[in-house]
PDB file of N, CA and C in Angstrom:
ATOM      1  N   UNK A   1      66.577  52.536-102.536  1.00  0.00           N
ATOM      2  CA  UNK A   1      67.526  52.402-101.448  1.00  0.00           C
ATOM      3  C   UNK A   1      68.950  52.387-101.992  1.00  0.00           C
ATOM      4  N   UNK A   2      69.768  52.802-101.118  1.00  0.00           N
ATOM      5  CA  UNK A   2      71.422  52.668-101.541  1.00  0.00           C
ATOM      6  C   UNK A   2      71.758  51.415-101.887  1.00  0.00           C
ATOM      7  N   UNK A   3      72.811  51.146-102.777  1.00  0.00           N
ATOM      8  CA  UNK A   3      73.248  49.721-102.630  1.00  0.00           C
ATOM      9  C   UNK A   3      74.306  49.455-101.449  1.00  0.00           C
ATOM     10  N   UNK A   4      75.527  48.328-101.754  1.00  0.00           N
ATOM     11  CA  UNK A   4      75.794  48.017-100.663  1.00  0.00           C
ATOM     12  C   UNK A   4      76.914  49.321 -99.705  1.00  0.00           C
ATOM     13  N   UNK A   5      77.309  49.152 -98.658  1.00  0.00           N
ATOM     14  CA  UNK A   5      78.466  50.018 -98.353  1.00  0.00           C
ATOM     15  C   UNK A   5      79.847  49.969 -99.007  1.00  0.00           C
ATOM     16  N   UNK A   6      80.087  51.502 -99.515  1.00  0.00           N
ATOM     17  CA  UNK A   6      80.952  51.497-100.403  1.00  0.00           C
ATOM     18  C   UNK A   6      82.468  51.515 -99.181  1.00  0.00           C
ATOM     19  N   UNK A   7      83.110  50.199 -99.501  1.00  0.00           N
ATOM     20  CA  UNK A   7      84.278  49.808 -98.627  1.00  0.00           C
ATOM     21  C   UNK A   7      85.494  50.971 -98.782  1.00  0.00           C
ATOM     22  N   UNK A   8      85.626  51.834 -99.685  1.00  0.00           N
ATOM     23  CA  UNK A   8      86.312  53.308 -99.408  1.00  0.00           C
ATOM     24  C   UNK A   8      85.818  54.252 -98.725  1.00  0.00           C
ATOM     25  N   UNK A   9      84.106  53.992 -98.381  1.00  0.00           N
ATOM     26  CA  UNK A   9      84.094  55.370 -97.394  1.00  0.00           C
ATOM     27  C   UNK A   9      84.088  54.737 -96.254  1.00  0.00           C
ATOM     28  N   UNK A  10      84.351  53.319 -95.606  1.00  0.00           N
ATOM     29  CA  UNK A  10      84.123  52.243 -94.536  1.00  0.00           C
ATOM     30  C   UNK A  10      85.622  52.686 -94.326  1.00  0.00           C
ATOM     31  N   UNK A  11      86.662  52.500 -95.015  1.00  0.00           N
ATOM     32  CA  UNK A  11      87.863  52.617 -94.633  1.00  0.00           C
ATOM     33  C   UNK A  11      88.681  53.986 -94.447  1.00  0.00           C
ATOM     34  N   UNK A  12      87.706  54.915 -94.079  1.00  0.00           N
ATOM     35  CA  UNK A  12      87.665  56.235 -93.640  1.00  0.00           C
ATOM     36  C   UNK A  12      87.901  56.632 -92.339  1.00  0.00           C
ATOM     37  N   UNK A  13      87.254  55.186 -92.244  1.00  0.00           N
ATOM     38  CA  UNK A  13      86.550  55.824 -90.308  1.00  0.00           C
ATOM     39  C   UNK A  13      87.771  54.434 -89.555  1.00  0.00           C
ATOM     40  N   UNK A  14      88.043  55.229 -88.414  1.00  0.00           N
ATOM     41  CA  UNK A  14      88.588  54.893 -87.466  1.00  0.00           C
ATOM     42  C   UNK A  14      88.319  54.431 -86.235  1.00  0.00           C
ATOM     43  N   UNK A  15      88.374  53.525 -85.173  1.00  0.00           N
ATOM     44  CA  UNK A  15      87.780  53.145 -84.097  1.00  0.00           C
ATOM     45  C   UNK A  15      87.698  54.058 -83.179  1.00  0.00           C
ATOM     46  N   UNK A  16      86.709  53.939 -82.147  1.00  0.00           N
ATOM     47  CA  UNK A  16      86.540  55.138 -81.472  1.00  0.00           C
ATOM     48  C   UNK A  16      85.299  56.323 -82.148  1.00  0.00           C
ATOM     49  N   UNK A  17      85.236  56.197 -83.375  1.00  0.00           N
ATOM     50  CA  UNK A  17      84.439  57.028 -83.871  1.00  0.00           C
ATOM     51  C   UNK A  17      84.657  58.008 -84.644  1.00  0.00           C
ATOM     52  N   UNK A  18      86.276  58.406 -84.347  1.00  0.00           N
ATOM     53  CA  UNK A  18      87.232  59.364 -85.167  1.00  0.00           C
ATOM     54  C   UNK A  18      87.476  58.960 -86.687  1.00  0.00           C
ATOM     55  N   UNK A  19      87.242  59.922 -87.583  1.00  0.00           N
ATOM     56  CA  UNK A  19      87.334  60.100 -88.815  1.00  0.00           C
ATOM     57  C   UNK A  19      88.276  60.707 -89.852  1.00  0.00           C
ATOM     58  N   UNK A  20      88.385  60.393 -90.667  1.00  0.00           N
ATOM     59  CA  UNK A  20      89.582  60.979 -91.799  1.00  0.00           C
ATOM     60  C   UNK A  20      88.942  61.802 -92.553  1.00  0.00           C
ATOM     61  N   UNK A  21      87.965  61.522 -92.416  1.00  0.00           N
ATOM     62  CA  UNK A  21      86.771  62.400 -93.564  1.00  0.00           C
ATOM     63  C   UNK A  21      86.748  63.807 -93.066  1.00  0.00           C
ATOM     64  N   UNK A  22      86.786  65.027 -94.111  1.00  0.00           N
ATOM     65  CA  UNK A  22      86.132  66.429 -94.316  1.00  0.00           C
ATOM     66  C   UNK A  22      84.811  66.612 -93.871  1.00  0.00           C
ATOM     67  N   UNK A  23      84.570  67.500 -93.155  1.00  0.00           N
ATOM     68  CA  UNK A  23      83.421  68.387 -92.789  1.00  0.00           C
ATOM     69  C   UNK A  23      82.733  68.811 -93.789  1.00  0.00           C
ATOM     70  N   UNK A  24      81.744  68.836 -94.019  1.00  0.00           N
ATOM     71  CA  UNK A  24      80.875  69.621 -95.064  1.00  0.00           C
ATOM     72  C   UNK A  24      79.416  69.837 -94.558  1.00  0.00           C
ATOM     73  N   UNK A  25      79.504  71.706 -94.838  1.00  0.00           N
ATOM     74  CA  UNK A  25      77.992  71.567 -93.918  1.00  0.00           C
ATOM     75  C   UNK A  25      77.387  72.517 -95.219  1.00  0.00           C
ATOM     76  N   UNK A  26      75.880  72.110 -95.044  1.00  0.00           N
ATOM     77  CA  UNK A  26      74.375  72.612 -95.696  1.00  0.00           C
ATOM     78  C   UNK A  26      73.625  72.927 -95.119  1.00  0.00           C
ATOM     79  N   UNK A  27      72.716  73.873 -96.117  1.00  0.00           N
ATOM     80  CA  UNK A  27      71.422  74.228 -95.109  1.00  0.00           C
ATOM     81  C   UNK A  27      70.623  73.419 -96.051  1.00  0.00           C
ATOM     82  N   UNK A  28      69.304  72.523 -95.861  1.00  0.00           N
ATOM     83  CA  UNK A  28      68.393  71.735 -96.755  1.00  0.00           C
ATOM     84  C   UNK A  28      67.213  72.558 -95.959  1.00  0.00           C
ATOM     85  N   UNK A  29      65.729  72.564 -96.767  1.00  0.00           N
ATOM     86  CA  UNK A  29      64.514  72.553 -96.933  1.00  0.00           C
ATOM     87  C   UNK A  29      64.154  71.394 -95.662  1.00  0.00           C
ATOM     88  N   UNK A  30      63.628  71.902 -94.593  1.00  0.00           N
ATOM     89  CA  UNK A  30      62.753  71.352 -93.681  1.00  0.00           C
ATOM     90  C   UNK A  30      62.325  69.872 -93.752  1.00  0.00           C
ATOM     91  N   UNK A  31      61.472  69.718 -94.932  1.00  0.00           N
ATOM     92  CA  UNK A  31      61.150  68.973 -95.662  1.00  0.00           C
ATOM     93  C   UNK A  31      61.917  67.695 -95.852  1.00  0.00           C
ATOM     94  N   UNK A  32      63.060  67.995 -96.872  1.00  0.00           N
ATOM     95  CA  UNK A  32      64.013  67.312 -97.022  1.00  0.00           C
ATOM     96  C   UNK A  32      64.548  66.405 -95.963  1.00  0.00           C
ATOM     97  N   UNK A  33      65.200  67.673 -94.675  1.00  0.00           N
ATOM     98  CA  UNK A  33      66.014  66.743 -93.812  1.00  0.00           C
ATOM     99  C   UNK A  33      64.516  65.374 -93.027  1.00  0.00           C
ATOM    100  N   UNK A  34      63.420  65.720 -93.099  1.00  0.00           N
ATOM    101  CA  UNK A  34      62.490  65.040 -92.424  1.00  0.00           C
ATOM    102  C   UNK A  34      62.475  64.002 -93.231  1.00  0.00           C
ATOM    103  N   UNK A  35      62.449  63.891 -94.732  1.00  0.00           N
ATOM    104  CA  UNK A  35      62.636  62.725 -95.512  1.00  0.00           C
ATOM    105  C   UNK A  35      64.109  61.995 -95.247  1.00  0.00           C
ATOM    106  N   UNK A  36      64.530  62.585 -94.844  1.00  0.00           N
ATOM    107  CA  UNK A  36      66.365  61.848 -95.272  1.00  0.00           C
ATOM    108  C   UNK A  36      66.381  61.350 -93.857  1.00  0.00           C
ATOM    109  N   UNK A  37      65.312  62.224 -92.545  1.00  0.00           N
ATOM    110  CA  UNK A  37      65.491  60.707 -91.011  1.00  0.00           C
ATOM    111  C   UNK A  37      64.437  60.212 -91.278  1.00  0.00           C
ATOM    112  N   UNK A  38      63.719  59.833 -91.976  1.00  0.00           N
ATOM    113  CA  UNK A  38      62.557  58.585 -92.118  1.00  0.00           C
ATOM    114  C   UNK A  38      63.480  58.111 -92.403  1.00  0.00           C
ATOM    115  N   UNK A  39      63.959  57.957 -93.810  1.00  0.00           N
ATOM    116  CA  UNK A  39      64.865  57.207 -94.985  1.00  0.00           C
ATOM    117  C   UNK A  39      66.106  55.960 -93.449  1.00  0.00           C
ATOM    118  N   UNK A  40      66.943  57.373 -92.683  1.00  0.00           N
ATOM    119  CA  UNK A  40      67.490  56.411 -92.021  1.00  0.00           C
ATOM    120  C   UNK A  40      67.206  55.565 -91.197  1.00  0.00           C
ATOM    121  N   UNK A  41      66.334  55.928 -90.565  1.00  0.00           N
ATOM    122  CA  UNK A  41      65.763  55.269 -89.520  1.00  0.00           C
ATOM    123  C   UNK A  41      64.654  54.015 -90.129  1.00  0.00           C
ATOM    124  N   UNK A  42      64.521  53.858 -91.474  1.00  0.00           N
ATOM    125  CA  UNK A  42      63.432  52.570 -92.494  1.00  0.00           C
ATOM    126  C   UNK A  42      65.476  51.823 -92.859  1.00  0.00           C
ATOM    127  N   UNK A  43      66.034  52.445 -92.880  1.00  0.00           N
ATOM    128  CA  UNK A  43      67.125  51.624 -93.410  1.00  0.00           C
ATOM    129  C   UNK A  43      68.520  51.390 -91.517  1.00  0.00           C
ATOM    130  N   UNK A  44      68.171  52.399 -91.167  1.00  0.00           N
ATOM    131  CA  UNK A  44      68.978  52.406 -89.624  1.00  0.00           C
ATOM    132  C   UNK A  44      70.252  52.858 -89.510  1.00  0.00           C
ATOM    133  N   UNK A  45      70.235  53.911 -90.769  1.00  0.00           N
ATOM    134  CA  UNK A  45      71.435  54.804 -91.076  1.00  0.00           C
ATOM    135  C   UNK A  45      71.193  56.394 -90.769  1.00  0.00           C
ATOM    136  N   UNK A  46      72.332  56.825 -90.589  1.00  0.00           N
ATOM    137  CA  UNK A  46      72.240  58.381 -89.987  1.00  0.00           C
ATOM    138  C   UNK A  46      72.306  59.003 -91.481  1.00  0.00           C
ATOM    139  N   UNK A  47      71.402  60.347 -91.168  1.00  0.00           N
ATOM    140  CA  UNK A  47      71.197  61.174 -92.116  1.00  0.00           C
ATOM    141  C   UNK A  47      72.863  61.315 -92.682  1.00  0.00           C
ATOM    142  N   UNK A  48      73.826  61.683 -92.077  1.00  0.00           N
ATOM    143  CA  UNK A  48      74.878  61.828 -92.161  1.00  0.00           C
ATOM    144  C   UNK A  48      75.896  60.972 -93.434  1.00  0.00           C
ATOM    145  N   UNK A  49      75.208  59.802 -93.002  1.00  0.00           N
ATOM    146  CA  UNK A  49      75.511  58.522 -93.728  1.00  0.00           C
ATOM    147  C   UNK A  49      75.368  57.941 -94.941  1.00  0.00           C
ATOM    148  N   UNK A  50      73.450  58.383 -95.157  1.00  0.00           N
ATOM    149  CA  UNK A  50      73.118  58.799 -96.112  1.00  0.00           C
ATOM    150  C   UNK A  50      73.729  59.840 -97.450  1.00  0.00           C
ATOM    151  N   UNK A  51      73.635  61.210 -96.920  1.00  0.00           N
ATOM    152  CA  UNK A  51      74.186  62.028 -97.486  1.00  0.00           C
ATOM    153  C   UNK A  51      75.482  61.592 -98.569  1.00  0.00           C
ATOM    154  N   UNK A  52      76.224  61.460 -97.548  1.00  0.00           N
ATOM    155  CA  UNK A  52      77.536  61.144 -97.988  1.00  0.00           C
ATOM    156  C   UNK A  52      77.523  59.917 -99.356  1.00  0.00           C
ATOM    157  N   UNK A  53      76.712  58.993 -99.020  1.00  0.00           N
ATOM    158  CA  UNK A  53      76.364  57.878-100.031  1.00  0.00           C
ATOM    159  C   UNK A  53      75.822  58.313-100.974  1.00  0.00           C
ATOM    160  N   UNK A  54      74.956  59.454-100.837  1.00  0.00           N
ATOM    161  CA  UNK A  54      74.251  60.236-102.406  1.00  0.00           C
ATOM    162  C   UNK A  54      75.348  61.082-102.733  1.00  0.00           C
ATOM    163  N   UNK A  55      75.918  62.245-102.462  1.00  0.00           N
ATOM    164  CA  UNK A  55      77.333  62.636-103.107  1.00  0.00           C
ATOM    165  C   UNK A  55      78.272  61.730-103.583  1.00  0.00           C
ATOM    166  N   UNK A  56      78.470  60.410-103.319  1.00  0.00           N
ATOM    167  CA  UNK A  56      79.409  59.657-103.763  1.00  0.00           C
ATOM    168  C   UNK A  56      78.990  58.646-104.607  1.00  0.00           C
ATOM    169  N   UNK A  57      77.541  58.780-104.964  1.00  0.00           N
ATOM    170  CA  UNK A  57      76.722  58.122-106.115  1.00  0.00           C
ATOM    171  C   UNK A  57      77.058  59.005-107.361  1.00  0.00           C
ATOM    172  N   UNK A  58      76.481  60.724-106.781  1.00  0.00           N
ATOM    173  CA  UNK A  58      76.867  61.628-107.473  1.00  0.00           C
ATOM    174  C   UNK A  58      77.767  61.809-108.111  1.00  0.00           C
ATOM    175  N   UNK A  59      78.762  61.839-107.504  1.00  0.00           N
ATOM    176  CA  UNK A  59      80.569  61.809-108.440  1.00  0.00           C
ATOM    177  C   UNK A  59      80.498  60.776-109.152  1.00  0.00           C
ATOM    178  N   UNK A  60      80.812  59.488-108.859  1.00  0.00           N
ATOM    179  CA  UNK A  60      80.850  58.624-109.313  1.00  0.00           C
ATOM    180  C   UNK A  60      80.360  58.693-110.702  1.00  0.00           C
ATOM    181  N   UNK A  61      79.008  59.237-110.442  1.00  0.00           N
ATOM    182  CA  UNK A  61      78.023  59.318-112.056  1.00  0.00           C
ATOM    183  C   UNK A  61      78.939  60.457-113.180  1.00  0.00           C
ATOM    184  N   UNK A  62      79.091  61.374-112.482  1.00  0.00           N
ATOM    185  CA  UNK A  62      79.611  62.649-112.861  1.00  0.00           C
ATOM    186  C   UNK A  62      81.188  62.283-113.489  1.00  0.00           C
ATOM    187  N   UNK A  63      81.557  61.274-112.681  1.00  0.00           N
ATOM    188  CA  UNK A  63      82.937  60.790-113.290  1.00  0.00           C
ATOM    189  C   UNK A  63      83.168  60.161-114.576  1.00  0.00           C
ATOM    190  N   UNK A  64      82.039  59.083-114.339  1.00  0.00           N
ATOM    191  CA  UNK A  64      81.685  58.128-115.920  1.00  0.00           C
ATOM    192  C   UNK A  64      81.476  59.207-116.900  1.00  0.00           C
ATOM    193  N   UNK A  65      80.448  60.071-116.798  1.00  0.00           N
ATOM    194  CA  UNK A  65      79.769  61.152-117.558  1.00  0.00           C
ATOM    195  C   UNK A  65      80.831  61.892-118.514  1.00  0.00           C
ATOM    196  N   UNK A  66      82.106  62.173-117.462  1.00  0.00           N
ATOM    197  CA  UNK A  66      83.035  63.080-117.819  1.00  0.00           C
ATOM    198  C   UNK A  66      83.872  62.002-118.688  1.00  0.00           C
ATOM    199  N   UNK A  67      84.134  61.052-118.317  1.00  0.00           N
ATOM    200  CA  UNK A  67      84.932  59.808-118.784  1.00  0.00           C
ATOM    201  C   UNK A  67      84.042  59.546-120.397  1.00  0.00           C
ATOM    202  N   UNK A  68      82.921  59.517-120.004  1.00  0.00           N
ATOM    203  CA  UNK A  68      82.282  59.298-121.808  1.00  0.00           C
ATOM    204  C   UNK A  68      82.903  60.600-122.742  1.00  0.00           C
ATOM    205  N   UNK A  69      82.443  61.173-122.270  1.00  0.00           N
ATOM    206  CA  UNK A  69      82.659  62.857-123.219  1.00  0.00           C
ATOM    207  C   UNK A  69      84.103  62.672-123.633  1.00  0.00           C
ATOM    208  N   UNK A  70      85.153  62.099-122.997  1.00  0.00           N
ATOM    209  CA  UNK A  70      86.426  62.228-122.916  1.00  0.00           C
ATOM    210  C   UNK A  70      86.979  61.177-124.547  1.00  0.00           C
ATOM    211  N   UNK A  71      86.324  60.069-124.182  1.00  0.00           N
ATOM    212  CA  UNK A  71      86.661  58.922-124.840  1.00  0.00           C
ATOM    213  C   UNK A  71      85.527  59.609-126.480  1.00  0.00           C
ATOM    214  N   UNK A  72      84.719  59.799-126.082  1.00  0.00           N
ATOM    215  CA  UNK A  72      83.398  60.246-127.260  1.00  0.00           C
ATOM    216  C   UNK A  72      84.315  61.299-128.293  1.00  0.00           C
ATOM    217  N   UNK A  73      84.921  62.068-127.763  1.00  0.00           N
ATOM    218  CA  UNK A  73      86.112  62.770-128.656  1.00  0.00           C
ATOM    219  C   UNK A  73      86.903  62.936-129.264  1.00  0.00           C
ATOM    220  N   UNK A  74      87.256  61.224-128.745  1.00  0.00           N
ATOM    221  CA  UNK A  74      88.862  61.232-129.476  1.00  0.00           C
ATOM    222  C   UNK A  74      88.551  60.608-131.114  1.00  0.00           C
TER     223      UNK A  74
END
């Protein structure tokens, strides 16, 4: 499961429902999107929601990653 809500993508969103956040669209494997609405609906988060929390696990990782290599060089 995700950990907690990351309070930079919380401070994205605006009342009303309106957002600051970029559009980004995919096509996924059938499959997939059917795993990712179990997933929300066992946790009571939108696929949407999800997503966004695994790309921003993603970077995050990808950032350190890049950050080692960086420091590993000098």
């Amino acid at each position: 499961m995700l950990d907690a809500i990351n309070i930079d993508l919380i401070q994205e969103f605006n009342m009303g429902g309106r957002t600051n956040l970029d559009r980004v669209v995919t096509y996924i494997p059938p499959e997939w999107k059917k795993e990712l609405e179990e997933w929300g609906e066992e946790d009571e988060r939108s696929v949407s929601w999800l997503v966004a929390k695994l790309i921003d696990k993603a970077l995050k990782e990808r950032r350190e990653q890049k950050n080692e290599v960086v420091i590993g060089n000098r």
